[in-house]
Protein backbone atom coordinates (compact mmCIF):
# COMPACT_ATOMS: atom_id res chain seq x y z
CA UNK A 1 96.35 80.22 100.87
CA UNK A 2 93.33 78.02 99.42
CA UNK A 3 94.63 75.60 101.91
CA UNK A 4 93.69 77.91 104.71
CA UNK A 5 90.40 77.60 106.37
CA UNK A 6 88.20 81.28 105.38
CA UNK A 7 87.12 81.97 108.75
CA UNK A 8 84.35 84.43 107.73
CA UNK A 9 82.58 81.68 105.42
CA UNK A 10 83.63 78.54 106.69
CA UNK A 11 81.65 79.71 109.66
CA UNK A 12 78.36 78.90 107.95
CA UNK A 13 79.16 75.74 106.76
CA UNK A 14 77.59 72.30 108.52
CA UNK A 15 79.78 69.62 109.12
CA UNK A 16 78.41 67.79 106.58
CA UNK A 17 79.65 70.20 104.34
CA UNK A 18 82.82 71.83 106.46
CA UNK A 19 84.52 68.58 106.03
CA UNK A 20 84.44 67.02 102.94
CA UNK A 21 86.04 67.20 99.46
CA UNK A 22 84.26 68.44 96.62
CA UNK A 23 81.49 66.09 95.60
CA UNK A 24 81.27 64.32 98.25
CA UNK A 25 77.75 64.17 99.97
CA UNK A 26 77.20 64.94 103.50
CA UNK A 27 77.63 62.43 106.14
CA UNK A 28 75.98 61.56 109.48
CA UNK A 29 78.65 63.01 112.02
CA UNK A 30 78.55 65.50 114.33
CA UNK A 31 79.32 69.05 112.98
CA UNK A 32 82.94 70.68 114.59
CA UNK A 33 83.23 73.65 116.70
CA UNK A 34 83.43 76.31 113.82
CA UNK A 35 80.02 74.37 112.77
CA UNK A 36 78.04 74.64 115.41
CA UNK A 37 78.90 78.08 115.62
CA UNK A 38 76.63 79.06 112.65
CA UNK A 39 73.56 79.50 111.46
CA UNK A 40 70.77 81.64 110.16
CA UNK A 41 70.70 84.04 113.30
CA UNK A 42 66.70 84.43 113.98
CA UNK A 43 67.61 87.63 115.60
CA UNK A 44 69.36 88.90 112.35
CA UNK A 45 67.23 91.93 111.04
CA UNK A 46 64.47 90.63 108.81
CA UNK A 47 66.42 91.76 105.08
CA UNK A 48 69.51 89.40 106.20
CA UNK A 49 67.07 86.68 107.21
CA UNK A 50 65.73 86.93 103.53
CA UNK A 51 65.43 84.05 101.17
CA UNK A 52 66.77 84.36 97.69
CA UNK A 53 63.08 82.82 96.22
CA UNK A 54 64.87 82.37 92.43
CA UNK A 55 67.56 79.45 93.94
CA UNK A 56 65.77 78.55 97.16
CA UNK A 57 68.90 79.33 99.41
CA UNK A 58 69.83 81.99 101.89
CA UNK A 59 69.98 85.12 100.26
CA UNK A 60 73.13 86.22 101.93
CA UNK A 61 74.69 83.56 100.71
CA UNK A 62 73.46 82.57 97.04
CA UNK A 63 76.22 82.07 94.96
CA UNK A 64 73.99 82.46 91.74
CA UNK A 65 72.91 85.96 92.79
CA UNK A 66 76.53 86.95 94.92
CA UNK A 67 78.80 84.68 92.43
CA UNK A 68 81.95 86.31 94.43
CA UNK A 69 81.21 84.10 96.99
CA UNK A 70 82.14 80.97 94.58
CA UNK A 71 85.45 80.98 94.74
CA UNK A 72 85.37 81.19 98.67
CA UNK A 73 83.51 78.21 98.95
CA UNK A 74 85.50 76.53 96.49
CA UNK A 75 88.84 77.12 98.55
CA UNK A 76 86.76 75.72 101.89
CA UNK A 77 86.24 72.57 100.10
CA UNK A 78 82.51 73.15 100.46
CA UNK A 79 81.10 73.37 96.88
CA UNK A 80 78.21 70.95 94.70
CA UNK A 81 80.18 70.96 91.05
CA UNK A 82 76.67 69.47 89.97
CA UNK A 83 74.38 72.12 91.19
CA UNK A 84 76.95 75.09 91.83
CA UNK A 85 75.92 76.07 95.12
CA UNK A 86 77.73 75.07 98.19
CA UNK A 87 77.73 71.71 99.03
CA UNK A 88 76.44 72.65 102.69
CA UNK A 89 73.04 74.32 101.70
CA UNK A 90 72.70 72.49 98.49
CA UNK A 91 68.99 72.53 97.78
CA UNK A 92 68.77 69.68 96.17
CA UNK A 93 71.24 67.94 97.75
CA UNK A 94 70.54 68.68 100.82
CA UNK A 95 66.27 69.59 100.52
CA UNK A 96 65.97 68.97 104.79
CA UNK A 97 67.77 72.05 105.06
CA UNK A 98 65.63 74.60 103.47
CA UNK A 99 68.68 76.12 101.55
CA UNK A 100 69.82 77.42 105.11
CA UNK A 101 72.72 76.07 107.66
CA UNK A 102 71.05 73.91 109.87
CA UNK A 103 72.64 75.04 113.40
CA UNK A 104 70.78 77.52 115.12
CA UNK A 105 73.32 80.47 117.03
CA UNK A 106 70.32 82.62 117.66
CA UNK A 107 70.82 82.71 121.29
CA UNK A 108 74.34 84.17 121.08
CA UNK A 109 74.33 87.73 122.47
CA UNK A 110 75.30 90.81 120.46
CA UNK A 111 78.68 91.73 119.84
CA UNK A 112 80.48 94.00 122.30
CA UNK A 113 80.46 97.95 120.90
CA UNK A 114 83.50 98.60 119.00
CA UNK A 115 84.53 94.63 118.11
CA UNK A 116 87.11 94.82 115.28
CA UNK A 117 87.25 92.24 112.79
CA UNK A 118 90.62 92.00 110.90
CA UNK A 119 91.35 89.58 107.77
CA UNK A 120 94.99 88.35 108.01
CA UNK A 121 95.43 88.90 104.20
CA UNK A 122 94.22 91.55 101.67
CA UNK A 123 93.65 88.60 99.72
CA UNK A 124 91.10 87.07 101.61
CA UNK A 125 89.29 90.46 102.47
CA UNK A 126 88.85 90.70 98.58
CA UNK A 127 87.28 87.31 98.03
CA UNK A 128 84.68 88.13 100.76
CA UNK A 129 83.06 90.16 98.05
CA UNK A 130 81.96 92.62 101.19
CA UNK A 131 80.15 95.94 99.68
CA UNK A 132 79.93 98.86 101.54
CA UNK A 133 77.61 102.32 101.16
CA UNK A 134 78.22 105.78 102.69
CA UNK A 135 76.27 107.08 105.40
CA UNK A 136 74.04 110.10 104.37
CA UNK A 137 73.07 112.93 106.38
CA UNK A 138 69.21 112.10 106.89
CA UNK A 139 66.12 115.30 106.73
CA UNK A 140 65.66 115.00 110.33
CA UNK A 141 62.43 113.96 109.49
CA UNK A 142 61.66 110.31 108.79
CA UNK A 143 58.59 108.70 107.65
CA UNK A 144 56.64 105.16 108.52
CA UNK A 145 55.10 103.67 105.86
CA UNK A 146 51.83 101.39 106.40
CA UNK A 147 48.80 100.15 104.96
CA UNK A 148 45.20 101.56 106.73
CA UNK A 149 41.56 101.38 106.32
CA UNK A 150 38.69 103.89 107.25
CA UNK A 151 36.21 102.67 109.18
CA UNK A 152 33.73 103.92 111.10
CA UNK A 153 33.92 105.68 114.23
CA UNK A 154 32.24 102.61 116.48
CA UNK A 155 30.81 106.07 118.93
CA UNK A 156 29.19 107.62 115.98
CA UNK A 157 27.29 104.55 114.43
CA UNK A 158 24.11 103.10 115.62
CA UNK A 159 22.30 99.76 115.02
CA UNK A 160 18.21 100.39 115.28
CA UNK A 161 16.92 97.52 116.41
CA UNK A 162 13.37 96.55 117.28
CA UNK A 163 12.09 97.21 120.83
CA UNK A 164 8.91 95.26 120.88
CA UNK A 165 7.69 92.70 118.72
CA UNK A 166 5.21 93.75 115.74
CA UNK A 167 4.43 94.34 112.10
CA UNK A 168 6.00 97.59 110.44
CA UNK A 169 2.68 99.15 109.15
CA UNK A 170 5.25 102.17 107.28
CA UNK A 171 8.86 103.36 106.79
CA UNK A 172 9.88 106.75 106.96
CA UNK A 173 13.42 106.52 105.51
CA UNK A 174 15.41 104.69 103.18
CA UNK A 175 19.55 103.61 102.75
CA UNK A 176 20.88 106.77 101.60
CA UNK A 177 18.30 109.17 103.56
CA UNK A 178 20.29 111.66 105.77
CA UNK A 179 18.93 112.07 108.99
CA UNK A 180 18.93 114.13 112.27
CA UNK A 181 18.52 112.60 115.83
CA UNK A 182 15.04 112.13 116.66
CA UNK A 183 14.14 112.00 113.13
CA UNK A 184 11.47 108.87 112.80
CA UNK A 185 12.27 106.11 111.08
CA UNK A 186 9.32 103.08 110.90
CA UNK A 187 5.97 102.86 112.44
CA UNK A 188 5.56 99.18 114.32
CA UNK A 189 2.03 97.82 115.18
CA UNK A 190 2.61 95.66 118.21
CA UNK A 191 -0.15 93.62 120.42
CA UNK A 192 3.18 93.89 123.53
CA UNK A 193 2.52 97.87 122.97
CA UNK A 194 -1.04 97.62 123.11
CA UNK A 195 -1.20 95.54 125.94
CA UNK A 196 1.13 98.18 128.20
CA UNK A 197 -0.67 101.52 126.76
CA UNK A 198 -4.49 99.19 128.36
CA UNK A 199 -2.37 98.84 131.36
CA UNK A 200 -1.32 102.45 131.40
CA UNK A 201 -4.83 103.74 131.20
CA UNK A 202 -6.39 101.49 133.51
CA UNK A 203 -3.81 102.23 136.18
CA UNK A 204 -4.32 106.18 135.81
CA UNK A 205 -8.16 106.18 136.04
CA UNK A 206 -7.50 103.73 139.19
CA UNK A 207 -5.27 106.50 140.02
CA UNK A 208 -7.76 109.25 139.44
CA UNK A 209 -10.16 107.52 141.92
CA UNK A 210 -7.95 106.63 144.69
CA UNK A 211 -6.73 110.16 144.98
CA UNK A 212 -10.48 111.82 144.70
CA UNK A 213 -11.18 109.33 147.79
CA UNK A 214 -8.19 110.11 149.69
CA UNK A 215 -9.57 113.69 149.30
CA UNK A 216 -13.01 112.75 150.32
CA UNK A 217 -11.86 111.03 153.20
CA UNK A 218 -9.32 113.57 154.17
CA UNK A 219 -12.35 116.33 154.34
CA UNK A 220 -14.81 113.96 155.94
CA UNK A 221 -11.88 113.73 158.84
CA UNK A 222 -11.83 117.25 159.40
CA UNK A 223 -15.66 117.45 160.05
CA UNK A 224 -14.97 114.42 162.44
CA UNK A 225 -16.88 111.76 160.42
CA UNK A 226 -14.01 109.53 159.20
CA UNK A 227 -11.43 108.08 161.51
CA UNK A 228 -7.59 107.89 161.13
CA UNK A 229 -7.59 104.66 160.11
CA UNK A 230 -10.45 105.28 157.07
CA UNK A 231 -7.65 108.44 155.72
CA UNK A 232 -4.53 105.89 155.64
CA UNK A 233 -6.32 103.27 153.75
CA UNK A 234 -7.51 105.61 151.16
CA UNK A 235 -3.94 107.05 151.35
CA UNK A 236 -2.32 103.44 150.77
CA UNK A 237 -4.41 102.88 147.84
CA UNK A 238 -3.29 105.76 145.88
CA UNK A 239 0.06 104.97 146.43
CA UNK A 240 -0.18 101.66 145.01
CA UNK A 241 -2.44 103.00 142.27
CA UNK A 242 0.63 105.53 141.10
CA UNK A 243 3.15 102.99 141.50
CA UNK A 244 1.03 100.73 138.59
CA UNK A 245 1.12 104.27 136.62
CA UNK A 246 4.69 104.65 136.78
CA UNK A 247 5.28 100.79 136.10
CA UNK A 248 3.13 101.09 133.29
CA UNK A 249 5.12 104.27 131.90
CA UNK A 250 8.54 102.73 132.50
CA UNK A 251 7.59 99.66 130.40
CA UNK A 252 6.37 101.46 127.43
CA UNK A 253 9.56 104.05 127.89
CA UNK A 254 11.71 101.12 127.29
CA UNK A 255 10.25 100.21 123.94
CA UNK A 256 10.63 103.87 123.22
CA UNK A 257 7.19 104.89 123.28
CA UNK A 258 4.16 106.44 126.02
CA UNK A 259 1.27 108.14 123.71
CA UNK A 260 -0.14 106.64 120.44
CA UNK A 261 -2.79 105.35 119.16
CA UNK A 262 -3.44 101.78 119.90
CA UNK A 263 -0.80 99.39 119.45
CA UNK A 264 1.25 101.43 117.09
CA UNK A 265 4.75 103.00 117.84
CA UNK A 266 7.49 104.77 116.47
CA UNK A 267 11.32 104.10 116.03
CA UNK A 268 13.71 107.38 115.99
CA UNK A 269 16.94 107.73 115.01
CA UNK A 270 19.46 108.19 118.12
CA UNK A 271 21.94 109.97 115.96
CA UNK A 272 22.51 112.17 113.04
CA UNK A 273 24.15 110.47 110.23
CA UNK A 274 23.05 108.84 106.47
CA UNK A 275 21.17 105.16 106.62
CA UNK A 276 23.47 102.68 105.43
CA UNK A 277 21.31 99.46 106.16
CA UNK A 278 17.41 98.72 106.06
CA UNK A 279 16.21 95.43 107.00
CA UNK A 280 12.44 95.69 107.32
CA UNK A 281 9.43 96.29 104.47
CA UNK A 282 5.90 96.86 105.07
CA UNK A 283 3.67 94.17 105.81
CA UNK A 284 7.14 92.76 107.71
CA UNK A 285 7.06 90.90 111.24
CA UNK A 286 9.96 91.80 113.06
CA UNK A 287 10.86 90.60 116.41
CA UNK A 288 12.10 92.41 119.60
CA UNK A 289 15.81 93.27 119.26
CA UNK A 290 16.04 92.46 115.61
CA UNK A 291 18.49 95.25 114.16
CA UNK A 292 16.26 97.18 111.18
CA UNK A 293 18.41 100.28 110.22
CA UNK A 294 22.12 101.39 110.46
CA UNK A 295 22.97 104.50 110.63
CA UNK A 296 26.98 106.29 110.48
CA UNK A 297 27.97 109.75 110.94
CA UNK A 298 30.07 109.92 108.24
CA UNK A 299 31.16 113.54 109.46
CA UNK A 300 34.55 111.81 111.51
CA UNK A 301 36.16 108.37 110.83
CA UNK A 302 38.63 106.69 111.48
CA UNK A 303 41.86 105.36 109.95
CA UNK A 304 43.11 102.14 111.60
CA UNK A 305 46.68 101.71 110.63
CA UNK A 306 48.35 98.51 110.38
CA UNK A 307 52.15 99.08 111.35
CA UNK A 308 54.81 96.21 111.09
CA UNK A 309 56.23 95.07 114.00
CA UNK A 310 59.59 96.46 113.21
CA UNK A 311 58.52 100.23 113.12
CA UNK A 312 56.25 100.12 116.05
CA UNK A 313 58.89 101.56 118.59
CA UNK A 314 58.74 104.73 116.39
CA UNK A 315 55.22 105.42 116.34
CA UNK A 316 52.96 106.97 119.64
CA UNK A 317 49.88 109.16 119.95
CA UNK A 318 50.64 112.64 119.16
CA UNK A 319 52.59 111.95 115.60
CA UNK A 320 50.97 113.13 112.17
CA UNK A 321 49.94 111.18 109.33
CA UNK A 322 48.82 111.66 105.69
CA UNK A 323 46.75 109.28 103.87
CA UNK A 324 46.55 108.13 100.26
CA UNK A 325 43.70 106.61 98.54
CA UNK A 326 43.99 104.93 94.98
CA UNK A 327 40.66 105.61 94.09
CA UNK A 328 41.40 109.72 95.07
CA UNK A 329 44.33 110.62 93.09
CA UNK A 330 45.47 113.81 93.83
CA UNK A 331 44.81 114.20 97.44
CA UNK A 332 46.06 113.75 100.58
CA UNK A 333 44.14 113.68 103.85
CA UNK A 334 45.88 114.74 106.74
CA UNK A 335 45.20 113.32 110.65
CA UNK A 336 47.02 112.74 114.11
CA UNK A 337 47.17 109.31 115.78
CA UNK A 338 45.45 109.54 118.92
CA UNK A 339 45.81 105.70 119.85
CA UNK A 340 48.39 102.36 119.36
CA UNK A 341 47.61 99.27 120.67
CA UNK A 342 49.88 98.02 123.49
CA UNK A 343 50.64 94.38 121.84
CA UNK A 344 51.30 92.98 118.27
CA UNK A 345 48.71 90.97 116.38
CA UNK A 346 49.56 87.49 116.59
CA UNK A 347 48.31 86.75 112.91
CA UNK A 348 49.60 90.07 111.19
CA UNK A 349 52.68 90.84 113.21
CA UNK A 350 51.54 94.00 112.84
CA UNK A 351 50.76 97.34 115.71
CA UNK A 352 47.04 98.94 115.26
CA UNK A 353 47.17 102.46 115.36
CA UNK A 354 44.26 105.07 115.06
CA UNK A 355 43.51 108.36 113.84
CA UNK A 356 40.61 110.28 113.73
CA UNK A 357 39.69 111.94 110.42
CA UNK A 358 37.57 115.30 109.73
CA UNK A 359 34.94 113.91 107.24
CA UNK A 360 32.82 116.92 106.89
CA UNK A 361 33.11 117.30 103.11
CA UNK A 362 31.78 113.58 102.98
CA UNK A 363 34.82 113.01 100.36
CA UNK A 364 36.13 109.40 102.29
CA UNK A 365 34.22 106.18 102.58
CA UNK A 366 34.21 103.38 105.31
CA UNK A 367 35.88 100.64 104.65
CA UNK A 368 38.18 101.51 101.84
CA UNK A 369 41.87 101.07 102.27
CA UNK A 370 44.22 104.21 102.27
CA UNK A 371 48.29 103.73 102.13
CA UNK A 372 49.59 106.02 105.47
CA UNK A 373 52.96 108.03 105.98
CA UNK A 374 53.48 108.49 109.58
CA UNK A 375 55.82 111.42 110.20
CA UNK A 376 58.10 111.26 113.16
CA UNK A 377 61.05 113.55 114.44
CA UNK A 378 64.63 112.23 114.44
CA UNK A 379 67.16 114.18 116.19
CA UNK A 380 69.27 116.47 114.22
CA UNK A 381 72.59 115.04 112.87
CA UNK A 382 70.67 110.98 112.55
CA UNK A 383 71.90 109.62 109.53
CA UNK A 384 70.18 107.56 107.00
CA UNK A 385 71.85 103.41 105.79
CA UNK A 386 70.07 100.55 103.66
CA UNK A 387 67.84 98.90 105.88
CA UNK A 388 69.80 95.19 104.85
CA UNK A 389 72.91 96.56 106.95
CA UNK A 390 71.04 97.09 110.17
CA UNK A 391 71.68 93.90 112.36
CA UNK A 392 69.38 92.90 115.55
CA UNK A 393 70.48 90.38 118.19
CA UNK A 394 68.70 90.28 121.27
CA UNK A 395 67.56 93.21 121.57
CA UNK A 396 70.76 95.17 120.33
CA UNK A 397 71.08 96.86 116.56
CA UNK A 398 74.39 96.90 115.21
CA UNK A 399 75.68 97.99 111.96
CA UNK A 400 79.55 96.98 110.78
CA UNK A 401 81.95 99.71 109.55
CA UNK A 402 84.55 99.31 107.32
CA UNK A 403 87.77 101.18 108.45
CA UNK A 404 90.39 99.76 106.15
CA UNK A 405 90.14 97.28 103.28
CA UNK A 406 90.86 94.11 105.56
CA UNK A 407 89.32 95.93 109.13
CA UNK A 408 85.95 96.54 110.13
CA UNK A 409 84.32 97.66 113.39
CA UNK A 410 80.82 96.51 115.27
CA UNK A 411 79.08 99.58 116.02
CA UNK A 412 75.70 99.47 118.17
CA UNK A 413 73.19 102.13 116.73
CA UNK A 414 69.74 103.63 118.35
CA UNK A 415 67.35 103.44 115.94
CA UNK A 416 65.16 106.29 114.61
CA UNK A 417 62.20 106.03 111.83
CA UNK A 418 62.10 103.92 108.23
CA UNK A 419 61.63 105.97 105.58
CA UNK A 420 60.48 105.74 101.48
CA UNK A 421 63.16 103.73 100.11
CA UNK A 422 63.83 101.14 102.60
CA UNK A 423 66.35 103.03 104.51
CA UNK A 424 66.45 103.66 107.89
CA UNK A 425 67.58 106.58 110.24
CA UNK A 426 70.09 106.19 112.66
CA UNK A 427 70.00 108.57 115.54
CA UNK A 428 73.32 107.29 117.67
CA UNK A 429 76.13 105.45 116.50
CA UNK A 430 77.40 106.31 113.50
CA UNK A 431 78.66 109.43 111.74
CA UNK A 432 77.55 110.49 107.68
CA UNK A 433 79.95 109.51 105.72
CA UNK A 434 81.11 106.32 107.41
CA UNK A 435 81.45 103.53 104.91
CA UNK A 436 78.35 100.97 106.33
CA UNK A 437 78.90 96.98 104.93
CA UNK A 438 75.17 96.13 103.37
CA UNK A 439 76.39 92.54 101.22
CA UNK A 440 78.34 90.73 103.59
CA UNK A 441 77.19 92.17 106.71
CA UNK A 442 75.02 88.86 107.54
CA UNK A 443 78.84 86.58 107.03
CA UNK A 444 80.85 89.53 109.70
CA UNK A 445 77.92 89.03 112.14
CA UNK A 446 78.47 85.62 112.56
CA UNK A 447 82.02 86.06 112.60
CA UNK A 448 81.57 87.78 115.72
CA UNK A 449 79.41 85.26 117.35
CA UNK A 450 80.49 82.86 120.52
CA UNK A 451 82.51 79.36 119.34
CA UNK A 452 82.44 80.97 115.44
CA UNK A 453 86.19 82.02 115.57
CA UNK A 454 88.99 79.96 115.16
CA UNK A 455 88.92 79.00 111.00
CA UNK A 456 92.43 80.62 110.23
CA UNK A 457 92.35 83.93 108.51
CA UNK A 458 89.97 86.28 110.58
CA UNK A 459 90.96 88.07 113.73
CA UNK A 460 88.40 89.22 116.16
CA UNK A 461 89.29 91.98 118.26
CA UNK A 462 87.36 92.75 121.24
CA UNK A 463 87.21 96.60 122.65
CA UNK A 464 89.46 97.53 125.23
């Protein structure tokens, strides 16, 4: 029997590796059939994927931490008596390979529903040091579990900035002051305002004459002493003498501004809020559209929720979420999500989400980070397994069952929400109290994938 090739092993094994005796190193050719077969699947669910960071070698298949495995190896042919790992993934042997078989299988497609995998020998199902767990009834209610931040609400914060170049001559407020809209904030001396408020006047006493003419001349046409002509020129020119007024108006509106003495005007808060940022002093010259105070209402903010790629599927507007804050032991603030971004960041690999949160006690700050429990609905009857037995291959979770000692079963699963622990709820597929393979799931997937079969003492059954 240690003659016979151990399909559900030998599958990961290069040809460097597949082929020789023990100690030799690998050679140059071309890996067999059974090789090429295998490989760290990149569509394997992340916790199979997982590097064993102690021995720098797949995780799944570290003999140091799984030392089962050894004499599996051993019996293949494919073991480093110097190093004790496997000859194949040797790390220092082999460095190139990253501790990892070097043939990539990711683009084989996901096992067919129901795909039995048999061992021809109790024997051999033994040495495959395959663990199993039950499958537990889950609360019907799972949770997602993410890092946030609270930031301000971008439509409740203003920037003040400068309208019209000038010297501030006095401030009003100060960082911390609490303020309503309208409230004023700094007085600004500027020659631009004094210039528009000399154009102003001039063009309403210009005003003020051209309409006591077009009087005059309107009377003096009823007693027959001016002509038509005399009326529409005094007409025309008060016209054009309240089209300077209202030109004259409209500029000084836009700094923010009509009355005032001299060149002097005055900057009001838009909203209602606290000042979180002053940038001018007396005495200062600051320039047109240089920002001078910040101000947040702090009575709303936001929580912008980073969730990992994996979860995203299970989170949408409409779900509830509680917030934690170190610095706040002892309480919990409660919100909806009310938006989540329609792509994952590139950098992150993470989902924005956002939820609005009722600040009105003023007891949260901007910018401090919060840990966030989203709370989602499973159906009743989804069951909770280890998150490390949950397979993905293009597009397809699967899970493997055990049904006898030496039989197990490819079952694909609909996936619900993660919850504390690292488990995961499963909504279709299996049943509680199904015996679910978490070590040695990763060596029965690629048992089951395309040109992996074949090695001598696995049988792969496909459904009916």
């Amino acid at each position: 029997m240690r003659h016979h090739a151990i399909a559900l092993l030998g599958l990961l094994l290069l040809s460097t590796g597949c082929g020789s005796k023990p100690g030799e190193r690998a050679g140059s050719g071309s890996a067999p059939p059974a090789a090429r077969a295998v490989s760290a699947d990149s569509s394997v669910a992340s916790s199979t994927e997982a590097m064993c960071l102690e021995h720098g070698v797949l995780e799944a298949v570290c003999t140091k931490c799984h030392p089962k495995l050894i004499p599996i190896f051993k019996a293949k042919g494919d073991w480093c008596a110097e190093h004790e790992f496997p000859e194949s993934i040797c790390p220092i042997c082999h460095p190139e390979r990253g501790g990892k078989p070097a043939v990539d299988v990711s683009t084989d497609e996901a096992p067919a529903n129901g795909t039995r995998i048999r061992f021809k020998t109790l024997e051999t199902a033994r040495q495959a040091g395959i663990e199993t767990v039950k499958a537990v009834h889950g609360t019907d209610e799972s949770a997602i579990l993410a890092t946030a931040r609270i930031v301000p609400d971008p439509a409740r914060m203003a920037r003040v900035n400068v309208t019209a170049t000038g010297v501030v001559r006095s401030l009003k407020v100060d960082i911390g002051t609490h303020v309503s809209r309208g409230d004023p904030l700094v007085v600004i001396e500027s020659a631009a305002v004094a210039a528009d408020r000399g154009r102003l006047a001039t063009a309403r006493a210009r005003a003020r004459t051209a309409e006591a003419d077009f009087q005059r001349e309107t009377e003096l046409q009823a007693k027959g002493v001016s002509s038509q002509k005399e009326v529409q020129a005094a007409k025309q020119e008060l016209e054009t003498a309240e089209a300077e007024v209202a030109m004259a108006e409209a500029s000084l509106a836009m700094i923010g501004t009509t009355e005032g003495p001299a060149g002097t005007y005055l900057l009001k808060a838009p909203i209602a809020g606290v000042v979180t940022r002053r940038e001018a002093s007396v005495g200062s010259l600051v320039n047109a559209e240089e920002v001078v105070f910040e101000i947040i209402d702090t009575a709303r903010l936001w929580a912008e929720i980073d969730i990992p790629e994996r979860d995203a599927g299970g989170v949408s507007a409409g779900q509830a979420v509680t917030l934690v804050i170190d610095g706040m032991p002892g309480r919990e603030f409660s919100a909806t999500i009310s938006y989540v971004a329609p792509m994952v960041d590139d950098r992150t690999r993470t989902v924005l989400a956002r939820a609005p949160l009722d600040n009105r006690d003023g007891a949260l700050r901007a910018n401090v980070f919060a840990r966030a429990r989203i709370v989602g609905r499973d159906p009743a009857g989804s069951v909770l397994i280890p998150r490390s037995a949950l397979h993905e291959a293009k597009g397809v979770n699967l899970v493997f069952v055990r049904l006898h000692e030496d039989e197990y079963i490819t079952r694909r699963v609909t996936v619900g929400g993660s919850t504390a622990g690292d488990l995961v709820a499963i909504n279709t597929g299996i049943e509680s109290g199904e015996d679910i393979v978490t070590t040695g799931s990763f060596l029965l997937k690629t048992e089951t994938l395309k040109g992996s079969i074949g090695a001598g003492c696995c049988e792969v059954e496909a459904p009916k």
